[in-house]
C-alpha atoms as a PDB file:
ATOM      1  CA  UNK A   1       7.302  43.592   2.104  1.00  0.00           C
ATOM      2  CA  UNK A   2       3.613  42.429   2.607  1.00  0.00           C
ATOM      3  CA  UNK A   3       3.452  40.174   5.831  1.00  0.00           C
ATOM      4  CA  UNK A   4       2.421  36.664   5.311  1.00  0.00           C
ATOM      5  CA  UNK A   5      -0.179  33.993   6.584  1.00  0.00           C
ATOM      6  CA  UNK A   6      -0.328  33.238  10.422  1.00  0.00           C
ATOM      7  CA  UNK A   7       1.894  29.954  10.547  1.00  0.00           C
ATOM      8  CA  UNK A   8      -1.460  27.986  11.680  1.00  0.00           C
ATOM      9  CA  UNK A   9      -2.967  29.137   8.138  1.00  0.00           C
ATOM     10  CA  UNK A  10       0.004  28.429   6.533  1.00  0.00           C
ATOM     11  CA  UNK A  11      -0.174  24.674   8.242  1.00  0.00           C
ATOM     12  CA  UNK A  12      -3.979  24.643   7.062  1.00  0.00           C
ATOM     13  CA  UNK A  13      -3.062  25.603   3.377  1.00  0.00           C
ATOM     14  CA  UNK A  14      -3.295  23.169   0.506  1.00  0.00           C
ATOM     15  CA  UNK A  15      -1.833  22.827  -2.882  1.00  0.00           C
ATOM     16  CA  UNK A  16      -1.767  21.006  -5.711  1.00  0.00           C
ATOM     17  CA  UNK A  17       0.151  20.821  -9.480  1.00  0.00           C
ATOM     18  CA  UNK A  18      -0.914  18.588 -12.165  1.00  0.00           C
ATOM     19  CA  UNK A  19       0.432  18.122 -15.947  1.00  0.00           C
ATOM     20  CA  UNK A  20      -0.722  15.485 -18.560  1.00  0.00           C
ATOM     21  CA  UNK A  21       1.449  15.648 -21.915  1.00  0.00           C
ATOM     22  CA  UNK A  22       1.109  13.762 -25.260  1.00  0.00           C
ATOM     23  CA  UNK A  23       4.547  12.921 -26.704  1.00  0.00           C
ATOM     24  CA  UNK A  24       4.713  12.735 -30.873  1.00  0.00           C
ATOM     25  CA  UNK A  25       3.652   9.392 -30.743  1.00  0.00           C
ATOM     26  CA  UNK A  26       0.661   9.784 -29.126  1.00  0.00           C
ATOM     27  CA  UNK A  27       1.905   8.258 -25.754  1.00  0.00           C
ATOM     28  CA  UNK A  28       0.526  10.136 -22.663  1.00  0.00           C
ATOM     29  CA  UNK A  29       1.782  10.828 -19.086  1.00  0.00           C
ATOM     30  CA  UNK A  30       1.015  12.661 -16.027  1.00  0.00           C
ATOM     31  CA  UNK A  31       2.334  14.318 -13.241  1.00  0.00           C
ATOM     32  CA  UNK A  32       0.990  15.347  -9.717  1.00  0.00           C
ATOM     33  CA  UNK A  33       2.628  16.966  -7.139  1.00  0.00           C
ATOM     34  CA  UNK A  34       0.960  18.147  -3.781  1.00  0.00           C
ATOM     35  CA  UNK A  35       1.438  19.550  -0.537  1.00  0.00           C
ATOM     36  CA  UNK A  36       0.916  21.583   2.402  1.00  0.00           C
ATOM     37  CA  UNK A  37       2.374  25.407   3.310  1.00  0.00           C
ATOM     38  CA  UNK A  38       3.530  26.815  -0.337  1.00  0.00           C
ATOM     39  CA  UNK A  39       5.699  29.149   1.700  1.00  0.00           C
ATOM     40  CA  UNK A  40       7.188  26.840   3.582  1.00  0.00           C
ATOM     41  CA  UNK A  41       7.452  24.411   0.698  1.00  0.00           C
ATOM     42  CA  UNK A  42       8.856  27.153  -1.629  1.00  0.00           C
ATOM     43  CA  UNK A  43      12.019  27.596   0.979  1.00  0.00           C
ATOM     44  CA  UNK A  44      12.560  24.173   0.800  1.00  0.00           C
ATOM     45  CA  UNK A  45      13.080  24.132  -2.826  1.00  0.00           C
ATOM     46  CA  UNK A  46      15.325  26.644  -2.983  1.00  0.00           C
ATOM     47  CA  UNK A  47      17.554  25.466  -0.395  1.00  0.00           C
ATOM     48  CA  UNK A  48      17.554  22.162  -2.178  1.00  0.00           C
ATOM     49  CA  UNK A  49      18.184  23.719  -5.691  1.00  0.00           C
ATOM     50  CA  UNK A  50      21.117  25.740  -4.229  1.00  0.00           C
ATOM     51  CA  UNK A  51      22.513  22.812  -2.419  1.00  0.00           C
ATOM     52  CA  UNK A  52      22.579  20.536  -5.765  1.00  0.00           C
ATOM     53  CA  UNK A  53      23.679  23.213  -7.812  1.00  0.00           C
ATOM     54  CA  UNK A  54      26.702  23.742  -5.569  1.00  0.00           C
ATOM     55  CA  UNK A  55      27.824  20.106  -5.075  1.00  0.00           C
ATOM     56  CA  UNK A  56      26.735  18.676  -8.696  1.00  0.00           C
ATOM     57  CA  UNK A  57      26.529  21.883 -10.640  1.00  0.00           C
ATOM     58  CA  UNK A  58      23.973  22.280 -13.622  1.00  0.00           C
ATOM     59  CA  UNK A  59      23.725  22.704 -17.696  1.00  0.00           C
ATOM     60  CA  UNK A  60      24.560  26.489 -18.165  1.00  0.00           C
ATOM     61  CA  UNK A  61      21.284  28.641 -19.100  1.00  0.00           C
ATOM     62  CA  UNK A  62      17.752  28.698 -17.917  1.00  0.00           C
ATOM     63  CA  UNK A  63      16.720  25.432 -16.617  1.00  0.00           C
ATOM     64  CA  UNK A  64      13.527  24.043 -14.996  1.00  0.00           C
ATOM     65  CA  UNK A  65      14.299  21.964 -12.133  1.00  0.00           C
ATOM     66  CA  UNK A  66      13.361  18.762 -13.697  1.00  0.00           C
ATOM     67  CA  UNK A  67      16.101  19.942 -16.017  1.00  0.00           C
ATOM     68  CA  UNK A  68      18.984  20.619 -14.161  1.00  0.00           C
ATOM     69  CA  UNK A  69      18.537  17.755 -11.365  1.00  0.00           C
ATOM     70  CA  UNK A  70      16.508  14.152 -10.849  1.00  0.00           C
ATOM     71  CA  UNK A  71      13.104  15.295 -10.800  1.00  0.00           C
ATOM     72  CA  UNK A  72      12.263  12.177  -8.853  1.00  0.00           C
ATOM     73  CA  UNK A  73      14.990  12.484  -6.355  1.00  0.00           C
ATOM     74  CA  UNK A  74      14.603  16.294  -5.903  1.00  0.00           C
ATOM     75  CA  UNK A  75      10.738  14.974  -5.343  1.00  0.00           C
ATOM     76  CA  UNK A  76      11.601  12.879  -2.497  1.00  0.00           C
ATOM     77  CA  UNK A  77      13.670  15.289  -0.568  1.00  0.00           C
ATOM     78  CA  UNK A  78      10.517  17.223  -0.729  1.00  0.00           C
ATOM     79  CA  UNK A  79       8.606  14.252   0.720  1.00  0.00           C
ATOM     80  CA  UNK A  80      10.172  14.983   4.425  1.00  0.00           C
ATOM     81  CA  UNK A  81       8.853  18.705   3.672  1.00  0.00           C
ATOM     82  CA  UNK A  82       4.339  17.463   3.797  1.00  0.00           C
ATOM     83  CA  UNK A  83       5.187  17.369  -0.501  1.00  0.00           C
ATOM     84  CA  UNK A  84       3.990  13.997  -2.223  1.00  0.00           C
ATOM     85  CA  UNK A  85       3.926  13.194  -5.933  1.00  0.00           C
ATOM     86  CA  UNK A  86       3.458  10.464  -7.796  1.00  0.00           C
ATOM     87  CA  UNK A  87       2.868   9.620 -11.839  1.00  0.00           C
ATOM     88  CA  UNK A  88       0.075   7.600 -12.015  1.00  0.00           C
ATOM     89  CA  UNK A  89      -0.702   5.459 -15.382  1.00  0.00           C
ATOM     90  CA  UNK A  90      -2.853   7.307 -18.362  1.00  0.00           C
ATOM     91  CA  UNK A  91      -4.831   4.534 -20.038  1.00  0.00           C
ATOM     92  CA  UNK A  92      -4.181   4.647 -23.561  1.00  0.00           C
END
């Protein structure tokens, strides 16, 4: 297994997601999520994931996480892991 960034790179790394999406009616909406250490950040998820799945459970099949779980609580468990987010208004 390749060895990763030095943890002070990993502290320095930055990262960002964002999605905009136009519903059938035309109404709009976007999403950003950023943060700090992917690797770290990455661990946290699936440690988070695997905890919800075992005391709530999840829909069987393939599922995003935004499917299986409250995206905005799953989001703010993140927040004590450097991750923010936030969905800011799209004008018209």
């Amino acid at each position: 297994m390749p060895v990763g960034p030095e943890p002070d790179d990993r502290k320095a790394m930055r990262w960002a997601f964002a999605a905009e999406v136009t519903g059938a009616g035309g109404r709009r909406a976007r999403g950003v999520v950023h943060g700090c250490d992917a690797y770290g950040a990455t661990a946290v998820v699936a440690v988070e994931a695997s905890r919800r799945l075992v005391a709530q459970g999840a829909p069987a099949g393939v599922l995003a996480h935004a499917e299986a779980f409250d995206a905005a609580g799953f989001l703010d468990v993140l927040g004590d892991h450097g991750v923010e987010w936030s969905v800011p208004d799209v004008p018209g």
